[in-house]
Protein backbone atom coordinates (compact mmCIF):
# COMPACT_ATOMS: atom_id res chain seq x y z
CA UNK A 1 0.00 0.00 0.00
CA UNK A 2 2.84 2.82 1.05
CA UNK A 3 4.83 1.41 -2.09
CA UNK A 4 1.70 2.29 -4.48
CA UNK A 5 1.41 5.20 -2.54
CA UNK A 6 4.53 6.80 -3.51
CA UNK A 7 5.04 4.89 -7.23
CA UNK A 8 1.52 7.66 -7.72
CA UNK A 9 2.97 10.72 -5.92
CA UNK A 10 6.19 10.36 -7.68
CA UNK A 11 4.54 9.68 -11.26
CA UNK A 12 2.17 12.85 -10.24
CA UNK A 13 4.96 14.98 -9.44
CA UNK A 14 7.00 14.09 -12.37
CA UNK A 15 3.62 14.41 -14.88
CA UNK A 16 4.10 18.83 -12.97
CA UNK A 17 8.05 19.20 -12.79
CA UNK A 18 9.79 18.77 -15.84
CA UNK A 19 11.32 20.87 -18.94
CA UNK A 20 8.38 20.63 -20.84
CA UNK A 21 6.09 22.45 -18.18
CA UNK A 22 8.76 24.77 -17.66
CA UNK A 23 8.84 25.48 -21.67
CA UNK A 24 5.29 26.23 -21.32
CA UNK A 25 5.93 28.62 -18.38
CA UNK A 26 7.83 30.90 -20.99
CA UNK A 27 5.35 30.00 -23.86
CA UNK A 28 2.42 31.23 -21.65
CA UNK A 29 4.26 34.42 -20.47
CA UNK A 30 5.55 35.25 -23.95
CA UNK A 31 2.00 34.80 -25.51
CA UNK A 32 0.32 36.79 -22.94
CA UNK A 33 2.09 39.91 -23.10
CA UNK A 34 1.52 41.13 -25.98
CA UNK A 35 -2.17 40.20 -25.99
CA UNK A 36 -2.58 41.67 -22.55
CA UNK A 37 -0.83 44.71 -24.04
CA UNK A 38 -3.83 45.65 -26.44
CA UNK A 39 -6.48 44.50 -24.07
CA UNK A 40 -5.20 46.37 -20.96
CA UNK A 41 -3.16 48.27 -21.36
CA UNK A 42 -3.81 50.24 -24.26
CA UNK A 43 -7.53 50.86 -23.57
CA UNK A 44 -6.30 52.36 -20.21
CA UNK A 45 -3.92 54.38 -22.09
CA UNK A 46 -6.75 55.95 -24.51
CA UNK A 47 -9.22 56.16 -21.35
CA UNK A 48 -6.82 58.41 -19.60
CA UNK A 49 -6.20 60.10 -22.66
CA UNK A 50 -9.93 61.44 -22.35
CA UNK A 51 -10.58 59.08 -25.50
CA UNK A 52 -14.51 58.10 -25.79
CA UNK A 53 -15.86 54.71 -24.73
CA UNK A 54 -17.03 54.16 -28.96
CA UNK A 55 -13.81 54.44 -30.06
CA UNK A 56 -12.08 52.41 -27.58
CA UNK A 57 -14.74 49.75 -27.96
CA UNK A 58 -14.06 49.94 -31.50
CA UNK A 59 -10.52 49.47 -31.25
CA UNK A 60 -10.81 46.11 -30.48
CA UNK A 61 -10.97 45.73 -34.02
CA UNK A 62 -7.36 45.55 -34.21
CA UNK A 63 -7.26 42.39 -33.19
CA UNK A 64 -8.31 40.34 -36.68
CA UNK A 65 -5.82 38.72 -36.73
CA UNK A 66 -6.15 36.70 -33.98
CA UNK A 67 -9.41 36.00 -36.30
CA UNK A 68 -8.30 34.95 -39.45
CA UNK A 69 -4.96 34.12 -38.69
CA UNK A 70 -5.52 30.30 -40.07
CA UNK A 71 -5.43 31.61 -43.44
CA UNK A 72 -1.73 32.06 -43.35
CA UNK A 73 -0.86 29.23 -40.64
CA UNK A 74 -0.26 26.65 -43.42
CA UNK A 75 2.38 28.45 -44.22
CA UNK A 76 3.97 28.16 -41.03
CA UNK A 77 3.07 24.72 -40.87
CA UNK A 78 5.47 24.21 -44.38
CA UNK A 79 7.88 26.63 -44.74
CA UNK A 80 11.39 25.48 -42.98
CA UNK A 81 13.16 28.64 -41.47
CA UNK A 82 17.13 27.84 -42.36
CA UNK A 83 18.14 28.35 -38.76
CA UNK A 84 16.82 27.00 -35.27
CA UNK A 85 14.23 24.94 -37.10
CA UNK A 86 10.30 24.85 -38.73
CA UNK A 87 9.04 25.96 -34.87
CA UNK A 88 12.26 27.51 -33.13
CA UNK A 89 12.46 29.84 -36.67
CA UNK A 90 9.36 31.60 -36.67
CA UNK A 91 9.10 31.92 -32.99
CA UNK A 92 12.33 33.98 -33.16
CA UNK A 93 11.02 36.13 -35.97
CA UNK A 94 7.56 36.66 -34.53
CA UNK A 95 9.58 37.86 -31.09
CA UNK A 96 11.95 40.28 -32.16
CA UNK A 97 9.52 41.60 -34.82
CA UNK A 98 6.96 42.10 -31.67
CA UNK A 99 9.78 43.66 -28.84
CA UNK A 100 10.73 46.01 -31.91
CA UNK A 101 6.91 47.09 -32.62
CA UNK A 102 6.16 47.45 -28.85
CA UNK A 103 8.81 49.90 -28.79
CA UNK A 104 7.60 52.02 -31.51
CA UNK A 105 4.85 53.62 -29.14
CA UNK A 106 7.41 55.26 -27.01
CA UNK A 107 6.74 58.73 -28.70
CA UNK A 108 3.00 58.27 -29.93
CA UNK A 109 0.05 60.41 -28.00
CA UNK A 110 -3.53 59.65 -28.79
CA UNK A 111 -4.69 63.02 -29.24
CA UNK A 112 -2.51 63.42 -32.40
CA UNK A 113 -0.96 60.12 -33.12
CA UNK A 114 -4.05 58.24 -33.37
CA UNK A 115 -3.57 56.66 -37.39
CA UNK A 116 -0.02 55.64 -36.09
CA UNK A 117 -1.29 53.94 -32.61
CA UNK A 118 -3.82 52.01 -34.98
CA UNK A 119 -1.34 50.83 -37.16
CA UNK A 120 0.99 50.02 -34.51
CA UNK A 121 -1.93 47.98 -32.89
CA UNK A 122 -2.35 46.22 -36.01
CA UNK A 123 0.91 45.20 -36.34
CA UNK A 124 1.23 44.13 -32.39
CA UNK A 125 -1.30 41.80 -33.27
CA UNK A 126 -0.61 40.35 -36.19
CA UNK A 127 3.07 39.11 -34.92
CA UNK A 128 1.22 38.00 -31.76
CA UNK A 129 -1.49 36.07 -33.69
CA UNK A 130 1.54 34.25 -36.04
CA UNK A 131 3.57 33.89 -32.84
CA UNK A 132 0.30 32.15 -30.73
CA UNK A 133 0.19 30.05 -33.93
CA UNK A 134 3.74 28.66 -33.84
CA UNK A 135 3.48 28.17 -29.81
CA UNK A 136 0.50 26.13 -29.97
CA UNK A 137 1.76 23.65 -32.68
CA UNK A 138 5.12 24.13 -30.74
CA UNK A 139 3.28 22.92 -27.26
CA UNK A 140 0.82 20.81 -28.96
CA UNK A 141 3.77 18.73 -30.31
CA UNK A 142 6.00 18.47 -27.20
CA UNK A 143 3.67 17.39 -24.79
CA UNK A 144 2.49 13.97 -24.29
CA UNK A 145 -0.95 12.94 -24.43
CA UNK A 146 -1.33 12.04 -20.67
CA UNK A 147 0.17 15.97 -20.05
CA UNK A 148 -1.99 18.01 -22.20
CA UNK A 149 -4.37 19.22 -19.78
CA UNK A 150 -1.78 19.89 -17.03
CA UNK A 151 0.83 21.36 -20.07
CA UNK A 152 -2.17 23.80 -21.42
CA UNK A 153 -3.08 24.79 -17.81
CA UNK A 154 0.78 25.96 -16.92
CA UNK A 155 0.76 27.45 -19.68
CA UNK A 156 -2.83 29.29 -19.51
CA UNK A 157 -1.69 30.81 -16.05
CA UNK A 158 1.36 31.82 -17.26
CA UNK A 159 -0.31 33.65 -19.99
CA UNK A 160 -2.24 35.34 -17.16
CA UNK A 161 0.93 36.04 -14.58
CA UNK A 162 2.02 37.92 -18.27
CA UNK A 163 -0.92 40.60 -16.87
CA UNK A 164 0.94 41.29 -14.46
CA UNK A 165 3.37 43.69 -16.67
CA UNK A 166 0.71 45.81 -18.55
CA UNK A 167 -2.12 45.35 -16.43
CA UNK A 168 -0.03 45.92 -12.77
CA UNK A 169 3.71 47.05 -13.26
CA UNK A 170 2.86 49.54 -16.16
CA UNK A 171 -0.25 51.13 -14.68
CA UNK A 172 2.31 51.73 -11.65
CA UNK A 173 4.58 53.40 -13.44
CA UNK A 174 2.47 55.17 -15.34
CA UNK A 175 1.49 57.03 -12.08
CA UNK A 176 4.93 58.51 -11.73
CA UNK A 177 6.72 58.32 -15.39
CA UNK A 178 5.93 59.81 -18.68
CA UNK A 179 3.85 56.60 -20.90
CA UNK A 180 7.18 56.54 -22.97
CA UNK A 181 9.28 54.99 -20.02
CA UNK A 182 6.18 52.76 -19.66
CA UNK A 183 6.10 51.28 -22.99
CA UNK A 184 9.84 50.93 -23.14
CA UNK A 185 9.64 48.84 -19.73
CA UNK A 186 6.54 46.88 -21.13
CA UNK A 187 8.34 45.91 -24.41
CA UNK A 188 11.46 44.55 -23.15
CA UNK A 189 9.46 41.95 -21.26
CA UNK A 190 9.61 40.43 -24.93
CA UNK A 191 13.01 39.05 -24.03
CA UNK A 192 12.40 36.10 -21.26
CA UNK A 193 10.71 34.18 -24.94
CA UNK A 194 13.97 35.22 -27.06
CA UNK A 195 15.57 33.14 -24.23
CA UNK A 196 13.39 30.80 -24.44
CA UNK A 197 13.55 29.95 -28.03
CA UNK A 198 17.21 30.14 -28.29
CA UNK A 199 18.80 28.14 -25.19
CA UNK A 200 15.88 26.18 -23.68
CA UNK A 201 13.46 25.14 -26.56
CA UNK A 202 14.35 21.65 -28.22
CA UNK A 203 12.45 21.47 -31.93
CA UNK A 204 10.19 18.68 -31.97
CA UNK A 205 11.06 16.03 -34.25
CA UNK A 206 7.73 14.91 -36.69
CA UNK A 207 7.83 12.82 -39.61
CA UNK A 208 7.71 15.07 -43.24
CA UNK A 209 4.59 14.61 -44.26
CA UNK A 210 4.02 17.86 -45.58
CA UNK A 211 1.51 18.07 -48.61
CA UNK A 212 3.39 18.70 -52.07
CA UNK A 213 1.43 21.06 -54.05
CA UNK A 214 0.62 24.64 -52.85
CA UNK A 215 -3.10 23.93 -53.19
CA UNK A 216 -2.75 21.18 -50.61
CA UNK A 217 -1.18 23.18 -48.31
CA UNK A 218 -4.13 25.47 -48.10
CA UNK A 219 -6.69 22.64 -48.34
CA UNK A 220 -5.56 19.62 -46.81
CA UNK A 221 -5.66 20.65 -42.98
CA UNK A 222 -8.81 21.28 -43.38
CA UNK A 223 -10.06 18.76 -45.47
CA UNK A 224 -8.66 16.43 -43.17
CA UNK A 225 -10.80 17.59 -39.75
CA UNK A 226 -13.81 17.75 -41.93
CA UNK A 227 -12.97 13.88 -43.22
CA UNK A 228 -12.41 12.86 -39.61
CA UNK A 229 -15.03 14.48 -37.72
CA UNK A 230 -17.76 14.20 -40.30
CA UNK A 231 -19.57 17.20 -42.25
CA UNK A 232 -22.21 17.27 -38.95
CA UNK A 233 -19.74 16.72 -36.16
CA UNK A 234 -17.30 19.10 -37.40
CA UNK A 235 -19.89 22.16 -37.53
CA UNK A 236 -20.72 21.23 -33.94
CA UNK A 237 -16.92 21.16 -32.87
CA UNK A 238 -16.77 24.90 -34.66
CA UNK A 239 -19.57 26.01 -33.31
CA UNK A 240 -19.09 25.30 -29.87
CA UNK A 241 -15.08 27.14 -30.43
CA UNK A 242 -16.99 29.81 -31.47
CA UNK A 243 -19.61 30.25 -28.44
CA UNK A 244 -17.84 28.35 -25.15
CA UNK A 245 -16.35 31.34 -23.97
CA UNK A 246 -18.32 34.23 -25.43
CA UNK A 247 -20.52 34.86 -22.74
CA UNK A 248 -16.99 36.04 -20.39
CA UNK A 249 -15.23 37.42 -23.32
CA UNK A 250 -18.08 39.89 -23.88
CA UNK A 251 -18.23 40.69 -19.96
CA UNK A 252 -13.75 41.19 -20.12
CA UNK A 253 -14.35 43.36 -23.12
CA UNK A 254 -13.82 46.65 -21.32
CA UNK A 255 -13.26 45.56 -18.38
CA UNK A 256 -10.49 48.04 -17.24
CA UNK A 257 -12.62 51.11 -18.85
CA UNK A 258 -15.04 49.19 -16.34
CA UNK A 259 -13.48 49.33 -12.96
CA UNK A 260 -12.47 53.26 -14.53
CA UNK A 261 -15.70 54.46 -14.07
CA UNK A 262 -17.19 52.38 -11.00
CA UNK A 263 -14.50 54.97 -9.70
CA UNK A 264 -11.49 52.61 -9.47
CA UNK A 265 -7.94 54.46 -9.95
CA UNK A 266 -5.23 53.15 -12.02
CA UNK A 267 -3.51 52.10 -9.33
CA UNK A 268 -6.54 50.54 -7.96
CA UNK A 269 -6.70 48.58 -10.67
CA UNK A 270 -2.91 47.94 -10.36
CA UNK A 271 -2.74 46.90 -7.30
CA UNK A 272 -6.39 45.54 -6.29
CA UNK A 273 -8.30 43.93 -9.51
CA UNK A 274 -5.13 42.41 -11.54
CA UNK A 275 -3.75 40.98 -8.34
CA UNK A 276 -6.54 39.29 -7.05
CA UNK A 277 -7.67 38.09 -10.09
CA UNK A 278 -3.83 37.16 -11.10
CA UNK A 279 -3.20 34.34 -7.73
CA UNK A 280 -6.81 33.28 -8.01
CA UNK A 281 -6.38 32.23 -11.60
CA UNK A 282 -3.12 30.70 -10.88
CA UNK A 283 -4.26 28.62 -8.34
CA UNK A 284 -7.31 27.55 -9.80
CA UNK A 285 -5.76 26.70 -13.20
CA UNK A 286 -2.91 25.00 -11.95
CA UNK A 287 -5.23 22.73 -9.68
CA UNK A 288 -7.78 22.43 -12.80
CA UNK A 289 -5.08 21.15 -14.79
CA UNK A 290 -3.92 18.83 -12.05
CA UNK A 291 -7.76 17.39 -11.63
CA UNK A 292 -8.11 16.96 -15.19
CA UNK A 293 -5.32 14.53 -15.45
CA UNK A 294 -8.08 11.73 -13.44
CA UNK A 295 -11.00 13.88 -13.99
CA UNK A 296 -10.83 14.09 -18.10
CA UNK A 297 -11.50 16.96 -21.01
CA UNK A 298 -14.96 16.66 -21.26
CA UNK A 299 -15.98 16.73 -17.36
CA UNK A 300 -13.64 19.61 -16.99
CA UNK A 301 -15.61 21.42 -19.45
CA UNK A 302 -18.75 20.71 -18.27
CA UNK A 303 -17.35 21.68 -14.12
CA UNK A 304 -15.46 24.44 -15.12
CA UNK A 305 -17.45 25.70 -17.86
CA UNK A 306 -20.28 26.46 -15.32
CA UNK A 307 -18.10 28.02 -12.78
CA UNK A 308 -17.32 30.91 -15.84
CA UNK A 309 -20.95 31.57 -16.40
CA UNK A 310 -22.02 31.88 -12.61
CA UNK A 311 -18.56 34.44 -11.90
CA UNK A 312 -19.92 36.64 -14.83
CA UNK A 313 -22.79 37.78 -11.99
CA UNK A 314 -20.40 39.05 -10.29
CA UNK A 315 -19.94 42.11 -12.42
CA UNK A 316 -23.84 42.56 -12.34
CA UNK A 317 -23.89 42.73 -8.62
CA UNK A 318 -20.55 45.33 -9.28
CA UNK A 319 -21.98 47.38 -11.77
CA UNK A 320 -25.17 47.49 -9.49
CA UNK A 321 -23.48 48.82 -6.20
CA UNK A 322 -21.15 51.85 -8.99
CA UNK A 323 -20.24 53.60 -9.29
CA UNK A 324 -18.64 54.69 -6.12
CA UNK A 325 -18.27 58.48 -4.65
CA UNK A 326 -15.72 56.71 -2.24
CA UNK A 327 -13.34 54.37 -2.85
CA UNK A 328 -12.70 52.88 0.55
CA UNK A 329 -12.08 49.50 2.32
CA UNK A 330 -15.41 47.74 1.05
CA UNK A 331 -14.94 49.02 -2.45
CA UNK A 332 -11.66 47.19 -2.48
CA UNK A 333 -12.93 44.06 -0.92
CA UNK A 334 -16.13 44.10 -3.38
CA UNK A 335 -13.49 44.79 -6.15
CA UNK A 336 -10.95 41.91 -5.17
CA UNK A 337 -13.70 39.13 -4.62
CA UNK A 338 -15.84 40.27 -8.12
CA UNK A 339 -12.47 40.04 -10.28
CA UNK A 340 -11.00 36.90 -7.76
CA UNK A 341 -13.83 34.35 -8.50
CA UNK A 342 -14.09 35.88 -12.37
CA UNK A 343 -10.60 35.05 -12.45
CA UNK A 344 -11.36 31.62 -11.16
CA UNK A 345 -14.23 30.55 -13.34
CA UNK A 346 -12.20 32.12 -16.74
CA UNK A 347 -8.87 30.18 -15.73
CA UNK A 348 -10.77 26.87 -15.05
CA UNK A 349 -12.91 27.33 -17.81
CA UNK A 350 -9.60 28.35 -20.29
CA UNK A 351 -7.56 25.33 -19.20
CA UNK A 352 -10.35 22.90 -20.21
CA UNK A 353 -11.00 24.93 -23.59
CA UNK A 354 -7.21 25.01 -24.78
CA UNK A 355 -6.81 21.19 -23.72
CA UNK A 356 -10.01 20.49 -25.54
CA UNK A 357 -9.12 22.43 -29.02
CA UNK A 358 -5.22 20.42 -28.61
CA UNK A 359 -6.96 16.85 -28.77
CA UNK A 360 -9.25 17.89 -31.63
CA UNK A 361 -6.35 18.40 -33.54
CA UNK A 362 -4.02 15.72 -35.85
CA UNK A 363 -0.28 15.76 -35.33
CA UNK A 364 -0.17 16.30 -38.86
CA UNK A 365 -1.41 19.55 -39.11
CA UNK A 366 -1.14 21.31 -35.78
CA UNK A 367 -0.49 24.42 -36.33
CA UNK A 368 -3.09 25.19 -38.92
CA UNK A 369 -5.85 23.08 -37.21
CA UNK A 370 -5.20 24.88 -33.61
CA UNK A 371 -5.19 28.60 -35.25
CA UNK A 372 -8.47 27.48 -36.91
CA UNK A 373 -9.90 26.75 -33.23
CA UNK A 374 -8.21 29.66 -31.70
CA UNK A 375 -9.07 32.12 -34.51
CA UNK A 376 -13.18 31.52 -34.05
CA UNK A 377 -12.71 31.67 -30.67
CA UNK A 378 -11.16 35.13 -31.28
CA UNK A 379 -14.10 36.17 -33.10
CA UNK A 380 -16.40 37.20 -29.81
CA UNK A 381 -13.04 39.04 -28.27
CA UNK A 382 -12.76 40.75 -31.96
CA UNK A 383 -15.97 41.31 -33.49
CA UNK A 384 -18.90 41.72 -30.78
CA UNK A 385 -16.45 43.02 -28.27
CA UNK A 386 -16.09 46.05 -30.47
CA UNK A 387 -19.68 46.72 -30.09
CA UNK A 388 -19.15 46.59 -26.30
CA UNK A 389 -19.04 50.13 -25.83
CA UNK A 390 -22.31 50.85 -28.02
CA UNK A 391 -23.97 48.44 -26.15
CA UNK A 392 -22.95 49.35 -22.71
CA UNK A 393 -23.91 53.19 -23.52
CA UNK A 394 -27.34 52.00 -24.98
CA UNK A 395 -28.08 49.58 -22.15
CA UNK A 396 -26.13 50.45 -18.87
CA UNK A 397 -23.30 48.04 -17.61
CA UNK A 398 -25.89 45.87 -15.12
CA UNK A 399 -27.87 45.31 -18.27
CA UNK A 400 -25.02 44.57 -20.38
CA UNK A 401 -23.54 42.28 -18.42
CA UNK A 402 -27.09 40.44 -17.81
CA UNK A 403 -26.62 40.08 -21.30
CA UNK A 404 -23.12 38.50 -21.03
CA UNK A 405 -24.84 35.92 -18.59
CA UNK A 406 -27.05 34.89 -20.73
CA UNK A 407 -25.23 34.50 -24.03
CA UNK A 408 -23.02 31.76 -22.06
CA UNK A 409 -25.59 29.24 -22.32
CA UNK A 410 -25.37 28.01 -25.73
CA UNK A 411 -21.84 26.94 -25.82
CA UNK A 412 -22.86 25.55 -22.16
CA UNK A 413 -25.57 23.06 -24.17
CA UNK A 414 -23.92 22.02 -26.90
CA UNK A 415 -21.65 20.02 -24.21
CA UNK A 416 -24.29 17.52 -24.40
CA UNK A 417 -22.82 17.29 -28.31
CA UNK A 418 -19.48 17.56 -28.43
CA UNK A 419 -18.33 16.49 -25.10
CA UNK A 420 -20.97 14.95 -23.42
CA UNK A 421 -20.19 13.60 -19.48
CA UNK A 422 -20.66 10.07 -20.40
CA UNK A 423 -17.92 9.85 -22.82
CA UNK A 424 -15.11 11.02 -21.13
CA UNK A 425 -11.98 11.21 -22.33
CA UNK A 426 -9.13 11.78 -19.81
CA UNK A 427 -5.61 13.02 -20.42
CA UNK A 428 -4.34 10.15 -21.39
């Protein structure tokens, strides 16, 4: 009995400890900033700049790319870089090219740069969109079957302790330097992945089966989930990408802009909202990814999944008590718990998502199969996000965020579809 006792706890701690969770530590952190970058930052940025709640709203539509980035992700699937290999290669390119564009909004200012900070945006997002596309494939393809969930979950909350530079450390700094010093601070957080990719990544080794004609490289990932899944089962899969998460993507849209005008400071926000919500998603995702190695993809999804709908009333109750005259010691409680168990229900929910889109995919295609997932379920965070702000002035935030609750119930019931409780299929 103490002999099988320890044979687990060893095999368990070995499944958490090893170079392949620590690549996704850097994976997570490297992918994170610059997303966090546009969706924090920035929009706190504009908001201080006295820019309007439309326009911010609106420039959400920046991030496309993270939409349709599967139309060029065959390429990256194909094309050999000469040096560091078909992975190692473009993650070095997509790096510098983003620690270089970070840098370039040292000297912008809103009120008369604003064409420049758009196109700057732009490009922020489409080197972070081919970058995510290379690190999935990149993670997808070193991590064992039996560490998917647990791999995806380190490197989900590492993607989230990435907040912790735009959404904390900047927003402090921006308190007592110019925005210039902030961004230059910000962007050389770019350089923990450079290390990454050139002294502690090894590039997985896959057979060549790459498809021969150009055509094919367009066509065949696709044509291959379709073939596999079905016509039917496919659309389901899609479909369910597409609404899983849209309900809490919606209620995150402007979520900073949020807290802004419940009467939150910036270093409220700083200090009080990222934090909380920061350790609580750690936590929970790290234990969510342990508990799906014996509890499965599918019943995480369906345990998780309804955690993230019930945190999104949270913000209702919020939005109902704002905004505040005073900000005093039960603001910053209410703040903290509202954004802590948010945190929790998006991190579990996340860690079961990215595990689920990994196992839909085939080895042979990973790249262009995971940006297909990951690009529709970009689509709420792109597209009806940038309606946010015309919906929260026509409505009111309790409203809106009412609204938020509800749309998280279709992805909820197509469980019974795509993942239903019965079949489960653990990490294997």
């Amino acid at each position: 009995m103490t002999n099988t006792f320890f044979k687990k706890y060893n095999s368990l701690w070995q499944d958490i400890f090893n170079r392949r969770m620590l690549i996704c530590v850097f994976t997570g952190f490297t992918s994170g900033l610059p997303s966090y970058f546009l969706m924090n930052l920035i929009p706190i940025w504009l908001r201080s700049e006295h820019i309007d709640l439309k326009t911010i709203g609106l420039f959400s539509m920046v991030g496309l790319p993270f939409t349709w980035k599967f139309l060029w992700s065959p390429l990256l699937d194909i094309v050999r870089i000469p040096w560091l290999g078909r992975r190692r290669g473009w993650m070095f390119i997509t790096q510098i090219a983003l620690l270089f564009t970070l840098l370039s909004y040292i000297n912008l200012n809103p009120q008369t740069d604003m064409g420049v900070i758009i196109i700057a945006s732009c490009l922020v997002a489409f080197f972070a969109a081919s970058q995510d596309i290379v690190l999935d494939a990149f993670r997808r393809e070193i991590l064992p079957d039996k560490e998917l969930g647990l791999g995806n979950a380190v490197h989900v909350n590492a993607y989230r302790i990435a907040s912790l530079v735009p959404g904390t450390l900047s927003l402090i700094l921006a308190n007592v330097y110019p925005w210039s010093t902030v961004f230059f601070v910000t962007a050389l957080f770019m350089l923990p992945g450079l290390f990454m990719t050139l002294f502690l990544a090894q590039e997985p080794k896959l057979p060549n089966i790459a498809p021969k004609t150009f055509e094919e490289i367009f066509t065949e990932p696709f044509n291959e989930f379709f073939n596999r899944k079905g016509m039917k089962e496919a659309l389901l899969v899609l479909t369910f990408i597409f609404l899983y998460k849209l309900g809490d993507s919606m209620a995150t849209a402007l979520a900073s802009a949020f807290y802004l005008d419940m009467g939150f400071t910036k270093k409220n926000i700083g200090l009080i909202a990222k934090n909380a919500g920061l350790w609580a998603s750690i936590i929970s995702g790290i234990l969510g990814g342990i508990w799906m190695i014996k509890l499965g993809i599918n019943r995480a999804l369906w345990l998780f999944g309804i955690v993230q709908v019930v945190s999104i009333l949270g913000f209702v109750w919020l939005a109902s008590e704002g905004p505040f005259q005073v900000i005093g010691l039960y603001q910053r409680i209410a703040l903290a718990g509202v954004i802590g168990f948010e945190a929790v229900g998006v991190g579990l929910g996340t860690v079961a998502f990215v595990a689920y889109m990994a196992r839909e995919t085939n080895p042979a295609f990973t790249a262009t199969q995971l940006a297909l997932f990951t690009s529709l379920a970009a689509v709420p965070r792109t597209f009806m996000n940038a309606g946010a702000g015309y919906l929260i002035e026509l409505m009111g935030y309790v409203n809106f965020f009412w609204l938020c609750f509800f749309l998280a119930f279709p992805g909820m019931l197509l469980l019974f579809k795509v993942a239903p409780w019965s079949k489960n299929h653990a990490a294997k």
